[in-house]
Each structure stands twice: as structure tokens, then as C-alpha cells.
N, C-alpha and C. Protein backbone atom coordinates (compact mmCIF):
# COMPACT_ATOMS: atom_id res chain seq x y z
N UNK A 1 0.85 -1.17 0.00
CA UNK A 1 0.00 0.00 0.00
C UNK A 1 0.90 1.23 0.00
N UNK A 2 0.09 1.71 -0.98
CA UNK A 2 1.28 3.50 -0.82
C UNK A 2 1.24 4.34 0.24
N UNK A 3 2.15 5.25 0.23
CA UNK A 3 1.73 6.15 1.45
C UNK A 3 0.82 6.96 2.00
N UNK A 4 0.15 7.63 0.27
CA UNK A 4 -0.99 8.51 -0.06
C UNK A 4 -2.16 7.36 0.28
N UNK A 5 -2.17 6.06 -0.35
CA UNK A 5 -3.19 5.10 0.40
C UNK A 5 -3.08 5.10 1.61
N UNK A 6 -2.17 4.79 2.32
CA UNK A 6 -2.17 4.41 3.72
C UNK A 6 -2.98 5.67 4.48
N UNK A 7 -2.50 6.87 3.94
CA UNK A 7 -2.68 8.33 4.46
C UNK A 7 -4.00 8.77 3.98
N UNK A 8 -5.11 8.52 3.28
CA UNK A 8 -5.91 8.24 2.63
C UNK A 8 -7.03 7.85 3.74
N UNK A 9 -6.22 6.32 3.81
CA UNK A 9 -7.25 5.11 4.74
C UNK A 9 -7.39 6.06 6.12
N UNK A 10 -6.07 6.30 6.50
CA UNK A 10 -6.23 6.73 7.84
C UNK A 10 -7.24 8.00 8.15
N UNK A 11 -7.45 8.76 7.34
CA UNK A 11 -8.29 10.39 7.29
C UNK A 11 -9.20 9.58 7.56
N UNK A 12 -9.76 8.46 6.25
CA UNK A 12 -11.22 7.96 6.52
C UNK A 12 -11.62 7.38 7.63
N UNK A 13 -10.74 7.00 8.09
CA UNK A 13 -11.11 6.17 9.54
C UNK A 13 -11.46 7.33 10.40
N UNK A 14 -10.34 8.24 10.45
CA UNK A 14 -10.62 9.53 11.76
C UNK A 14 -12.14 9.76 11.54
N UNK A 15 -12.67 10.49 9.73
CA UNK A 15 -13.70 10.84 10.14
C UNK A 15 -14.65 10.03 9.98
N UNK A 16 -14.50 8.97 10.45
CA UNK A 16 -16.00 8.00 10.84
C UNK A 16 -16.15 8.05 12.20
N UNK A 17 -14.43 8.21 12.66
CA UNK A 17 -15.07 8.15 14.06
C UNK A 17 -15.23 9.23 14.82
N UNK A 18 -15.06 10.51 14.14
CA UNK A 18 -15.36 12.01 14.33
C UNK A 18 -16.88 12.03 14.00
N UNK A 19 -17.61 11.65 13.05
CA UNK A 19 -18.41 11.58 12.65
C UNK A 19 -19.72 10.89 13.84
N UNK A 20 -19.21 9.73 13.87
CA UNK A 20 -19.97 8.45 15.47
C UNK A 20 -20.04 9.27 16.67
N UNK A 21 -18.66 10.32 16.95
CA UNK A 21 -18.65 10.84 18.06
C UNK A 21 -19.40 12.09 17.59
N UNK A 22 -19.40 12.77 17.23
CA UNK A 22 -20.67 13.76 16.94
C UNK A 22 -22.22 13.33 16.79
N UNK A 23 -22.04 12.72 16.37
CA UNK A 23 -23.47 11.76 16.26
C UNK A 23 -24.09 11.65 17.65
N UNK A 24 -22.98 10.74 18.36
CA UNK A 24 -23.44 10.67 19.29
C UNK A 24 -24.05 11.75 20.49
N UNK A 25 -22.93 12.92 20.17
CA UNK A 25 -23.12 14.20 21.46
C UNK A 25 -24.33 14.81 20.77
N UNK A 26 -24.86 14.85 19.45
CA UNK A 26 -26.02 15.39 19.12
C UNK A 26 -26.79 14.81 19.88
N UNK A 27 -27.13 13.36 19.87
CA UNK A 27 -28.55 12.60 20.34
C UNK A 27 -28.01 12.71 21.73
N UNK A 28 -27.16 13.11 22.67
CA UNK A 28 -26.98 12.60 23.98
C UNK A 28 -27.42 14.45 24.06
N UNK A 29 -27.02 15.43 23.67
CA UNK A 29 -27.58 16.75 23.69
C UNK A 29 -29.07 17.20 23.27
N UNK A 30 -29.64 16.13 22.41
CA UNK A 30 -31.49 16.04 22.13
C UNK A 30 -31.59 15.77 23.69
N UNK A 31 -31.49 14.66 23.82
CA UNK A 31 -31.88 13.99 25.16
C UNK A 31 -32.24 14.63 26.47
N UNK A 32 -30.94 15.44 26.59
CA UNK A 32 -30.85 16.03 27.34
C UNK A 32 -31.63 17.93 27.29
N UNK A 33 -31.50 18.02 26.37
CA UNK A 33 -32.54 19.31 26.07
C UNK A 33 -34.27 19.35 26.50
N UNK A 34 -34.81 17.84 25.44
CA UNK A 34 -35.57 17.36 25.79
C UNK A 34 -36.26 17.20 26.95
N UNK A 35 -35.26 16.75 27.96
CA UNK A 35 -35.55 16.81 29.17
C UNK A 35 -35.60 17.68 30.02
N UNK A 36 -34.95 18.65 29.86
CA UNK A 36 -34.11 20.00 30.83
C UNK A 36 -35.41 21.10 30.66
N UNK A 37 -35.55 21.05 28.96
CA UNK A 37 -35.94 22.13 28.68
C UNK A 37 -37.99 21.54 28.61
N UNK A 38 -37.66 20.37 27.91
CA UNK A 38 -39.13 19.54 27.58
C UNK A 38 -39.91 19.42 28.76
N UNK A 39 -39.31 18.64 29.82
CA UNK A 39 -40.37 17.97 31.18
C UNK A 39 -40.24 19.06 31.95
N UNK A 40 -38.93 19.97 32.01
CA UNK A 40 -39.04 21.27 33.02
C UNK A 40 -39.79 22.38 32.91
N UNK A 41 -40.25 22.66 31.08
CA UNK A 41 -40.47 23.75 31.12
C UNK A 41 -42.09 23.28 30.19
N UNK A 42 -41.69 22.99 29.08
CA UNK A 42 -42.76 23.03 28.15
C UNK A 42 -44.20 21.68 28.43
N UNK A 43 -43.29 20.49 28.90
CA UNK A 43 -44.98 19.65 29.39
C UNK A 43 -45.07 19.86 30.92
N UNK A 44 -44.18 20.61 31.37
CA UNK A 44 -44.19 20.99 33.08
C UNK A 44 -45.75 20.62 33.52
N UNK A 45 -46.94 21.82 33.03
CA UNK A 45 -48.56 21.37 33.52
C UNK A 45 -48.58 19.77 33.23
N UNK A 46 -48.74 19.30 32.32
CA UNK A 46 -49.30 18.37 31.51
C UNK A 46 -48.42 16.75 32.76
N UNK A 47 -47.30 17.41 33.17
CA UNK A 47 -46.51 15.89 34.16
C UNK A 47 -46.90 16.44 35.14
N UNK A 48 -47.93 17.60 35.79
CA UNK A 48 -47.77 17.55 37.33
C UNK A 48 -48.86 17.38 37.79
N UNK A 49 -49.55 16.27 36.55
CA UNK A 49 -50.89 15.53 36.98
C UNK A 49 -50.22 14.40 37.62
N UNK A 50 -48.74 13.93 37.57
CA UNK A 50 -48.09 12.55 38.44
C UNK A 50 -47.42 13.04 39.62
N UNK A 51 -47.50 12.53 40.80
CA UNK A 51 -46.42 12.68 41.25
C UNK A 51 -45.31 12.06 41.52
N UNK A 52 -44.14 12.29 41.88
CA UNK A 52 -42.50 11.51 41.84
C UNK A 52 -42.11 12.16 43.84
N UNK A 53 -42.16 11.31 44.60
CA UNK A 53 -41.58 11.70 46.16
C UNK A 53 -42.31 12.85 46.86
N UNK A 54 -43.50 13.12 46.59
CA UNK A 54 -44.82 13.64 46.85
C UNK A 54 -44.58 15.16 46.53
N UNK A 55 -43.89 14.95 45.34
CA UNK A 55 -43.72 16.75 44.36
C UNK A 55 -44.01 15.95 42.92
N UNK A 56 -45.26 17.43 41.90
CA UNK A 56 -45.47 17.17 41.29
C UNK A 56 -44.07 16.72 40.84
N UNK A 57 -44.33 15.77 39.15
CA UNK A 57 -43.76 14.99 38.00
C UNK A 57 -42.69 16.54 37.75
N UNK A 58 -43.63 17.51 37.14
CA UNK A 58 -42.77 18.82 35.98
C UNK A 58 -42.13 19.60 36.67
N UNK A 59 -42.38 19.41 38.41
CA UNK A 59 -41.24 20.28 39.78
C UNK A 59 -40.41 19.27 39.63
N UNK A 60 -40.27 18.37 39.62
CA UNK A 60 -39.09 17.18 40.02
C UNK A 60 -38.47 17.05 38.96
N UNK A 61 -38.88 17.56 37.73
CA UNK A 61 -38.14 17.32 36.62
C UNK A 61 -37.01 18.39 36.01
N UNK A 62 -37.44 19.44 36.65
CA UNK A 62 -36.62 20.85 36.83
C UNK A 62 -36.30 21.22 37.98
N UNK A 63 -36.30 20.54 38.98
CA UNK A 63 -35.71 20.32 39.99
C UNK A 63 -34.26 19.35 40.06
N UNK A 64 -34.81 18.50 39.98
CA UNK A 64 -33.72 17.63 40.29
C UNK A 64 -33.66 16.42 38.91
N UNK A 65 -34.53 16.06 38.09
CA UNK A 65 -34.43 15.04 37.10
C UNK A 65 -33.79 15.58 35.51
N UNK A 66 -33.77 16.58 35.61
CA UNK A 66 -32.85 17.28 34.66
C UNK A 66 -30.99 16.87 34.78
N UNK A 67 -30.97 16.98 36.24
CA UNK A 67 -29.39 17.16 36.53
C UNK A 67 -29.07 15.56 36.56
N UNK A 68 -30.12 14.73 37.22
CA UNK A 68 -29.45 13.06 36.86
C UNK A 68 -29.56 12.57 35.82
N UNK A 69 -30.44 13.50 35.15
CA UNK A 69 -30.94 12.78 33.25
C UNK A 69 -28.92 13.43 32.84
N UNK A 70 -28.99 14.07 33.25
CA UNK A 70 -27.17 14.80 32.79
C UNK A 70 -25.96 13.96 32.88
N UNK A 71 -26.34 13.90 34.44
CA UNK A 71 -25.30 12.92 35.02
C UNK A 71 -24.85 11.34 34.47
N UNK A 72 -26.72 10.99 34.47
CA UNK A 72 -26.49 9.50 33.75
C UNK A 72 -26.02 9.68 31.87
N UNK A 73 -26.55 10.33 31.47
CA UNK A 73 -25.68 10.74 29.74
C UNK A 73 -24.57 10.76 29.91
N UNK A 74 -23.70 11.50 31.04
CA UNK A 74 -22.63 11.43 30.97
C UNK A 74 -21.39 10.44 31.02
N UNK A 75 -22.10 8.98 31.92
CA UNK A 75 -21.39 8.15 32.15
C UNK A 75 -22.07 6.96 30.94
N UNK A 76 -23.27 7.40 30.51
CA UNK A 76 -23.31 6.96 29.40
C UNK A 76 -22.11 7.15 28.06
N UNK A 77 -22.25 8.82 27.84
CA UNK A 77 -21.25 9.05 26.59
C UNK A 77 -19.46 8.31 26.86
N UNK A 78 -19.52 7.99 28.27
CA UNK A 78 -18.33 7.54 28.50
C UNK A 78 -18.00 6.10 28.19
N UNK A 79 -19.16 5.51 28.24
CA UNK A 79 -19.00 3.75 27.92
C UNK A 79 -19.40 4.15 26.69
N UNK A 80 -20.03 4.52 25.92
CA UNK A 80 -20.19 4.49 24.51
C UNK A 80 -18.71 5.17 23.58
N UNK A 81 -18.33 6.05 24.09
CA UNK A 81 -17.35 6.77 23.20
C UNK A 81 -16.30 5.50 23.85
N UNK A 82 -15.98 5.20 24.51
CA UNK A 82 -15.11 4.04 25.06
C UNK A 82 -15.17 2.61 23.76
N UNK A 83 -16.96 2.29 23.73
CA UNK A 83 -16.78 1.67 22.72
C UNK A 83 -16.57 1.93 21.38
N UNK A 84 -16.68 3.19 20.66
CA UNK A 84 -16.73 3.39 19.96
C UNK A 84 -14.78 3.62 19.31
N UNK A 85 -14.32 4.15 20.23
CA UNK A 85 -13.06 4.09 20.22
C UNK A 85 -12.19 2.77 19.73
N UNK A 86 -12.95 1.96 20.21
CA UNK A 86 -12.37 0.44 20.51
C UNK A 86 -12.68 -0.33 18.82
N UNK A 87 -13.92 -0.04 18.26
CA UNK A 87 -14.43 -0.04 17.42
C UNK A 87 -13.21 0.32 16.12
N UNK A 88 -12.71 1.96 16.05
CA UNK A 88 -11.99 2.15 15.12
C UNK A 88 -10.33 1.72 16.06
N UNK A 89 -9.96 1.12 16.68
CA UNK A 89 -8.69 0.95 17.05
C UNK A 89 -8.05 2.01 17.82
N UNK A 90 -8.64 2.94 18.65
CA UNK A 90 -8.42 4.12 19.35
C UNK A 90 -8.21 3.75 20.68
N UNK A 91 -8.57 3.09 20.89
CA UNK A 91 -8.43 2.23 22.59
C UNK A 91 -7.13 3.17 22.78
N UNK A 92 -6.86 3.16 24.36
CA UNK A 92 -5.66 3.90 24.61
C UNK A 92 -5.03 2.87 26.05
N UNK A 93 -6.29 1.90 26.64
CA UNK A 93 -6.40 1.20 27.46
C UNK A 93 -4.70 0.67 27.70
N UNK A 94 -4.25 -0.07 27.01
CA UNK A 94 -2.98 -0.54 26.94
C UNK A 94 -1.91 0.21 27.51
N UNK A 95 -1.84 1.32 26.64
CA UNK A 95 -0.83 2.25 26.53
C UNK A 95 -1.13 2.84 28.06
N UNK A 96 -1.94 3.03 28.69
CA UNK A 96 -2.23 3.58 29.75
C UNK A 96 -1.52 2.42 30.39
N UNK A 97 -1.68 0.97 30.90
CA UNK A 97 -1.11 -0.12 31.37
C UNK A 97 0.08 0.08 31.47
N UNK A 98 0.79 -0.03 30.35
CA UNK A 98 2.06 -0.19 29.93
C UNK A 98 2.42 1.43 30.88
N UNK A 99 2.32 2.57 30.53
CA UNK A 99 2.64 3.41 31.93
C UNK A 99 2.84 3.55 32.74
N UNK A 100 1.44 2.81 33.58
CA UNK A 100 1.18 3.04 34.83
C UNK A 100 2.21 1.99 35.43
N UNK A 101 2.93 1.05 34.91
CA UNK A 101 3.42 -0.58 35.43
C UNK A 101 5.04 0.41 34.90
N UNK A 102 5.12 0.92 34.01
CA UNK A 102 6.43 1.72 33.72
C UNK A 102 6.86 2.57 34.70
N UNK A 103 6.42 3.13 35.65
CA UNK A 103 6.20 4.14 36.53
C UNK A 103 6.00 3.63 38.21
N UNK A 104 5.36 2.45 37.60
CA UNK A 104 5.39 1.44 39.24
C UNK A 104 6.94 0.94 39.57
N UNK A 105 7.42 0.75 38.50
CA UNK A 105 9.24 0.23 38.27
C UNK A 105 9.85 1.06 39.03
């Protein structure tokens, strides 16, 4: 393979996985809008016909279910971009190993 191939292949790979990782922070940023802005603000009446810990559904959701809907995306985008990494050969897992055991020496 030539160099311009090799150099070629490699761009395409980056942007697929530039591409997966944007992808992804879009729908993990719907999600989260959705929620922040959707259950807190705009169906707020319409959820505080339920209640969640004896506060309406659309108080609890701009209260406090906004910030764990956040929290959990976040450790979401972390196992997903983790896999996704792993996916195009980005893993760094190793190299981190090989360090940390370099440094234990």
C-alpha cells in the first residue's frame, strides 16, 4: 500500500469516528434538552398531573431530574465513546497499562 493510500485510509477512519462521536453528542444533547428544557419547562402542567416523592412529575423534573438525566448521559457518553473508540482501534487502554506498570518500576 502507498503512502498517499495508507494516508488516505487513515483520514477515513478519523472521520467516521469524528463523525460516530458527533453523532453521538447530538442525540446525547437532544436527550438532554428534551428533558431539561421539555419535562421542566414546556410539558411541566401536563406531568404535574403525576407525582415523583410527593412533588409534582414537571417540579421534580426541573428540579432535580434534569441534573441526573445529565449525570447518567454522561457516564453513558463515556462507555459508549469508550466503545466506539475500541471499534476504530483508538483504545488507549494498553498504553495507559504499559505506563502506569512503567512508573510502578
Amino acid at each position: 500500500m502507498s503512502e498517499h493510500e495508507h494516508g488516505s485510509a487513515e483520514r477515513e477512519s478519523k472521520d467516521r469516528y469524528w463523525t460516530a462521536n458527533i453523532r453521538l453528542l447530538f442525540t446525547l444533547m437532544a436527550i438532554w434538552f428534551t428533558v431539561s428544557f421539555g419535562a421542566g419547562i414546556l410539558f411541566r402542567d401536563w406531568l404535574d398531573q403525576f407525582m415523583l416523592g410527593g412533588y409534582p412529575l414537571g417540579f421534580w423534573f426541573a428540579q432535580q431530574g434534569s441534573i441526573y438525566t445529565f449525570i447518567a448521559l454522561i457516564f453513558f457518553y463515556n462507555w459508549r465513546i469508550h466503545k466506539i473508540e475500541q471499534s476504530f482501534d483508538l483504545d488507549d487502554d494498553d498504553e495507559v497499562a504499559a505506563r502506569m506498570e512503567g512508573e510502578a518500576d
